[in-house]
Protein backbone atom coordinates (compact mmCIF):
# COMPACT_ATOMS: atom_id res chain seq x y z
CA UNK A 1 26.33 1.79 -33.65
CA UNK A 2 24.87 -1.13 -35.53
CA UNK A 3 27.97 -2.94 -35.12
CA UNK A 4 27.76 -2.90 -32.18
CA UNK A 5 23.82 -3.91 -31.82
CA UNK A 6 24.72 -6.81 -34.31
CA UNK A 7 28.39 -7.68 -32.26
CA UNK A 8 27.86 -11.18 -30.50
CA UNK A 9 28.87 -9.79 -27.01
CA UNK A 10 25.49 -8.13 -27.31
CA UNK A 11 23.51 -11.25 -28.08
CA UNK A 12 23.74 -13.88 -27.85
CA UNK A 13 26.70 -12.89 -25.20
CA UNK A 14 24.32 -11.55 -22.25
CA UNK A 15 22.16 -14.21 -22.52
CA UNK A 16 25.10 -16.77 -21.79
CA UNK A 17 26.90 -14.37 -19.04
CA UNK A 18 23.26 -13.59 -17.35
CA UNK A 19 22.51 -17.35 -17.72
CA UNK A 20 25.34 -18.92 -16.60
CA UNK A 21 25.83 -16.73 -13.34
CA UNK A 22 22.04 -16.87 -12.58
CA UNK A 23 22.17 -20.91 -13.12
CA UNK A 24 25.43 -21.16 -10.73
CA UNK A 25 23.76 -18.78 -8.21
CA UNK A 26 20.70 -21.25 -7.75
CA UNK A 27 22.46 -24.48 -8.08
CA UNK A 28 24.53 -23.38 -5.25
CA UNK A 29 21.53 -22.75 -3.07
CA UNK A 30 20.25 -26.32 -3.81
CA UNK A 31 21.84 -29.58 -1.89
CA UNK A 32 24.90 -30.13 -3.05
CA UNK A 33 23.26 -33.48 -5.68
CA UNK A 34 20.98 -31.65 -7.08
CA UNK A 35 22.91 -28.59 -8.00
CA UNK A 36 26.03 -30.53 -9.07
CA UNK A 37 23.47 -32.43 -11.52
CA UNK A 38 21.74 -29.13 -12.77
CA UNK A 39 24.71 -27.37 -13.69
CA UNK A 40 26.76 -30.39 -15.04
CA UNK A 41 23.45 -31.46 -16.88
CA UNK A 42 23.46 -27.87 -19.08
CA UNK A 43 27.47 -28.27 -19.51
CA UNK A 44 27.05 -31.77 -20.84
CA UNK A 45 24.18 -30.27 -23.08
CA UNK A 46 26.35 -27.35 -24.23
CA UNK A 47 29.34 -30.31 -25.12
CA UNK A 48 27.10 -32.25 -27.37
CA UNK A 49 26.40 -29.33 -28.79
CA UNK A 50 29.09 -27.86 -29.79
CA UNK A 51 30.95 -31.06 -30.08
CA UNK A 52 28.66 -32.98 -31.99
CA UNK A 53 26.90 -33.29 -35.50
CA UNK A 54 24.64 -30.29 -35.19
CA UNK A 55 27.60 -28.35 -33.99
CA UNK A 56 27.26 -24.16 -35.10
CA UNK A 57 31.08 -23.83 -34.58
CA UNK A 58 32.99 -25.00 -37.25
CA UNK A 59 35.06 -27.82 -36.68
CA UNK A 60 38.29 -26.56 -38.19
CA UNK A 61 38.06 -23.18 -36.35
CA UNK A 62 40.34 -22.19 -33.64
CA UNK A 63 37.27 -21.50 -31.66
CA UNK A 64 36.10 -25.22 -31.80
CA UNK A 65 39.72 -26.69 -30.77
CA UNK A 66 39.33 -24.42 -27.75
CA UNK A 67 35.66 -25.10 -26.22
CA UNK A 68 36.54 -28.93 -27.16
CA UNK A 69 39.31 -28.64 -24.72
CA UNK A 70 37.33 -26.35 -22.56
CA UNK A 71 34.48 -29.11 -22.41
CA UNK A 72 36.98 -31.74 -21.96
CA UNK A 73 38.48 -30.09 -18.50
CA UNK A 74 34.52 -29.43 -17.61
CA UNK A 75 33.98 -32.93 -17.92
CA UNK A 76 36.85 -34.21 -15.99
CA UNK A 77 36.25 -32.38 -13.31
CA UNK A 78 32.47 -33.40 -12.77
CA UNK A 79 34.09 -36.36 -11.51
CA UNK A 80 36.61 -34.67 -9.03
CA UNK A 81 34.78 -32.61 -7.62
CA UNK A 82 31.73 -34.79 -6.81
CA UNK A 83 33.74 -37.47 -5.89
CA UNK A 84 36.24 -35.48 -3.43
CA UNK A 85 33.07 -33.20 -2.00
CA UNK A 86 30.81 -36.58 -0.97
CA UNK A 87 33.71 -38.29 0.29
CA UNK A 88 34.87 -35.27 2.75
CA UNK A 89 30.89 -33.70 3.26
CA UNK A 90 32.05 -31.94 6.30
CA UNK A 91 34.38 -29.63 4.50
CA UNK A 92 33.37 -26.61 2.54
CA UNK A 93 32.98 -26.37 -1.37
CA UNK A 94 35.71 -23.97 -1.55
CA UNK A 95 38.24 -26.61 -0.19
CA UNK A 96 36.61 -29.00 -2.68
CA UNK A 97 38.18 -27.17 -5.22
CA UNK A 98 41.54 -26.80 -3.99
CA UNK A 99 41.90 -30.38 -4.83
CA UNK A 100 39.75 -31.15 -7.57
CA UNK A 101 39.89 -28.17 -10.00
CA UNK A 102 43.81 -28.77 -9.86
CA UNK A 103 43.99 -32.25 -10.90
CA UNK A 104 41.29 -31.87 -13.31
CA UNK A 105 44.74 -29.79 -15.04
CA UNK A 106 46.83 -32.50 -14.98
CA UNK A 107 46.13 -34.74 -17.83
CA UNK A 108 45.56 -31.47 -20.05
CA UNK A 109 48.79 -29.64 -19.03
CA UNK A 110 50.62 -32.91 -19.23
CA UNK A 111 49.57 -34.08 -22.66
CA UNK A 112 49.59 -30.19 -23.95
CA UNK A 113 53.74 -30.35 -23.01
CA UNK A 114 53.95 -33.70 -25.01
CA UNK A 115 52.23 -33.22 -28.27
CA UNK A 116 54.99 -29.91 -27.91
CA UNK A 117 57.79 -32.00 -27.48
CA UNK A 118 57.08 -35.86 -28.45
CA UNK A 119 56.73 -36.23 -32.33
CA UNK A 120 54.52 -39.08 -32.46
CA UNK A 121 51.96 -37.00 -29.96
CA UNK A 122 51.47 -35.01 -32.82
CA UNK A 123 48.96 -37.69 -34.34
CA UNK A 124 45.63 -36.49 -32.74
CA UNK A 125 45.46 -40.39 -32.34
CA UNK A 126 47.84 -40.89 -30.42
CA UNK A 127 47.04 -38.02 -28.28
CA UNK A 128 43.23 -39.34 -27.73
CA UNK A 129 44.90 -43.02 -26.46
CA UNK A 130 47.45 -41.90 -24.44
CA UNK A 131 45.21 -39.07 -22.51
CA UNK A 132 42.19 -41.55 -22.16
CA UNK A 133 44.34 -44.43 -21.04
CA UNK A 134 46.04 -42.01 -18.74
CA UNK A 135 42.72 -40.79 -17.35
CA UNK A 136 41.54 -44.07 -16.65
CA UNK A 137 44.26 -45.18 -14.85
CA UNK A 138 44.64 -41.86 -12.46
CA UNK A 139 40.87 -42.35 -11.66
CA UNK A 140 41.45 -45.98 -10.59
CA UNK A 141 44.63 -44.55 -8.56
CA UNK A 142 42.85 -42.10 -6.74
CA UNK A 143 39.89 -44.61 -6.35
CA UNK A 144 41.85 -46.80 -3.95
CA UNK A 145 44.82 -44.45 -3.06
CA UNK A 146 42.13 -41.62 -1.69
CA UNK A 147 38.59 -41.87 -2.13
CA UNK A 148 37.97 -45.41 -1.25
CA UNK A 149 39.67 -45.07 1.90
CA UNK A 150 37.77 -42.23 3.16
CA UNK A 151 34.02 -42.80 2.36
CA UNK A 152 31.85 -42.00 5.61
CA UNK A 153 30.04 -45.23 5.72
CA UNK A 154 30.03 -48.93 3.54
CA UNK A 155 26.92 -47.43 1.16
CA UNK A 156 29.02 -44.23 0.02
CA UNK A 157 31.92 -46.20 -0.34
CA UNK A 158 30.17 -48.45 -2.98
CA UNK A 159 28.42 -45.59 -4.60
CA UNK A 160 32.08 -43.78 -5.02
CA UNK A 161 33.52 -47.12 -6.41
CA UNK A 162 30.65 -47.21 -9.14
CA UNK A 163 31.16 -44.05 -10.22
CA UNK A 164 35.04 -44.58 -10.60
CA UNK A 165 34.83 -47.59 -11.94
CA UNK A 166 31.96 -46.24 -14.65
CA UNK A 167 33.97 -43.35 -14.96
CA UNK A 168 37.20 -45.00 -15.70
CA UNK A 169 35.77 -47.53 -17.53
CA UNK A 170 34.12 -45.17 -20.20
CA UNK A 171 37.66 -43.69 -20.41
CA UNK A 172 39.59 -47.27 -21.47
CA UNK A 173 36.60 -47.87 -23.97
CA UNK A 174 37.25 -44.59 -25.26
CA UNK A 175 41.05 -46.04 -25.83
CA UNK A 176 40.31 -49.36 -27.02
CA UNK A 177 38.25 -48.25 -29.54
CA UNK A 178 41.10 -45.76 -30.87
CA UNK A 179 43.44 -48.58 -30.81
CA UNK A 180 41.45 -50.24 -33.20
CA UNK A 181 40.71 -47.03 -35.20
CA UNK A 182 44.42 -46.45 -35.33
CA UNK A 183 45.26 -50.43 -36.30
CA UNK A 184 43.04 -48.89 -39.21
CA UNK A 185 39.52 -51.10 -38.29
CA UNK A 186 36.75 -48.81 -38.90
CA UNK A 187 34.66 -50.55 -36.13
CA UNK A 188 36.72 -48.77 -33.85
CA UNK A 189 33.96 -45.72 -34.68
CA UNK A 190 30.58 -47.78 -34.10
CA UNK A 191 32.53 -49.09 -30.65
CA UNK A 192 33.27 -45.50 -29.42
CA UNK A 193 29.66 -45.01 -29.29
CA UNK A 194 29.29 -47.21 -25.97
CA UNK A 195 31.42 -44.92 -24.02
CA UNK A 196 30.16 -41.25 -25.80
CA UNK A 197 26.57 -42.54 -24.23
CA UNK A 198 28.19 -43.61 -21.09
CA UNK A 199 29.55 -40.18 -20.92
CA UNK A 200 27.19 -37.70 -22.23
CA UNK A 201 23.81 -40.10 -21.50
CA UNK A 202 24.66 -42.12 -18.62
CA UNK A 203 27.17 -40.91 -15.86
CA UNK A 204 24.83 -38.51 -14.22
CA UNK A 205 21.79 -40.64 -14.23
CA UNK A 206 24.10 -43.15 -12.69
CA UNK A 207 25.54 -40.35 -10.60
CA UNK A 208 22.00 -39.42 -9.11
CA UNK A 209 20.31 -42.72 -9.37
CA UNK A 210 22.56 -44.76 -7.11
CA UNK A 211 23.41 -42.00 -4.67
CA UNK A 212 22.60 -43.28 -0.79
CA UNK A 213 19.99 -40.94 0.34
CA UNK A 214 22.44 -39.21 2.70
CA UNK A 215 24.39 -37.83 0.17
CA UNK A 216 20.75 -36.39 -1.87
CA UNK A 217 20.64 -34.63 1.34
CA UNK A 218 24.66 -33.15 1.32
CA UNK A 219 24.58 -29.07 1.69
């Protein structure tokens, strides 16, 4: 019985389950802005803290390689899913998703089948430039290919190229500075620090900040 009392389902494990599904149920009740930013807000939170220096998970553990990649997906598709939702407000959340929580799986699947099957994917290097440069360029794609040809009026449309371009550019820093980290220039670590605060710090306060007051308004 007191393995049981003691077992982490039991706690911390209902505090996460109860807390995440109570969080999701009132985000969804808010407009869509302010919910996107409240429940992306706590996942970014949860990624720094798990991924970063005060991290409780150790960092060669199986369970570490698998929220990383978890947090990694999460983060992707913060900017899918806004993007696609304020650029199509008329349709419903649900058909939001069909789009954006499938290419959010793209980069992930398609790297995961390379590092299986290329040998030089198996340097976690390598892996890092080639998925961030990828990123980058799919968000720039979609940026003109899709969402920039579909914003509802001139002040969304400049609001979704902002966040693509910040979005995409945080990505190619992200590869630059591996480049150089690979070329064997330590800098390459003090210049990955731009986009980690672009990502973690800055995106949503971008992200809410610049948004036209029609879309603060979005159901």
């Amino acid at each position: 019985m007191k393995a049981l009392y003691d077992h982490a389902l039991h706690h911390p494990g209902v505090s996460y389950i109860v807390g995440l599904a109570l969080l999701i149920a009132i985000s969804s009740r808010l407009p869509f802005l302010y919910g996107y930013s409240v429940l992306f807000l706590v996942t970014i939170l949860a990624d720094a803290t798990v991924t970063g220096a005060w991290s409780p998970v150790p960092i060669d553990s199986g369970a570490y390689t698998a929220l990383s990649v978890v947090f990694i997906i999460l983060g992707d598709l913060r900017y899918f899913l806004l993007v696609e939702r304020v650029t199509r407000p008329s349709e419903p959340l649900w058909r939001t998703l069909l789009f954006s929580a499938p290419i959010t799986m793209v980069m992930p699947i398609t790297t995961g089948i390379l590092t299986r099957t290329v040998d030089f994917m198996a340097d976690t290097r390598v892996l890092y430039i080639v998925y961030e440069s990828a990123m980058g360029v799919m968000v720039l794609l979609l940026q003109y290919l899709r969402f920039g040809r579909r914003s509802v009026d001139l002040e969304v449309h400049r609001w979704v190229r902002e966040v693509s371009w910040l979005f995409a550019g945080l990505y190619f820093g992200w590869a630059l500075s591996d480049v150089i980290i690979l070329a064997g220039l330590d800098v390459g670590h003090l210049l990955r620090i731009i986009p980690n605060v672009l990502y973690y710090g800055v995106f949503l306060v971008v992200v809410f900040w610049r948004a036209p007051a029609s879309m603060k308004a979005l159901r």
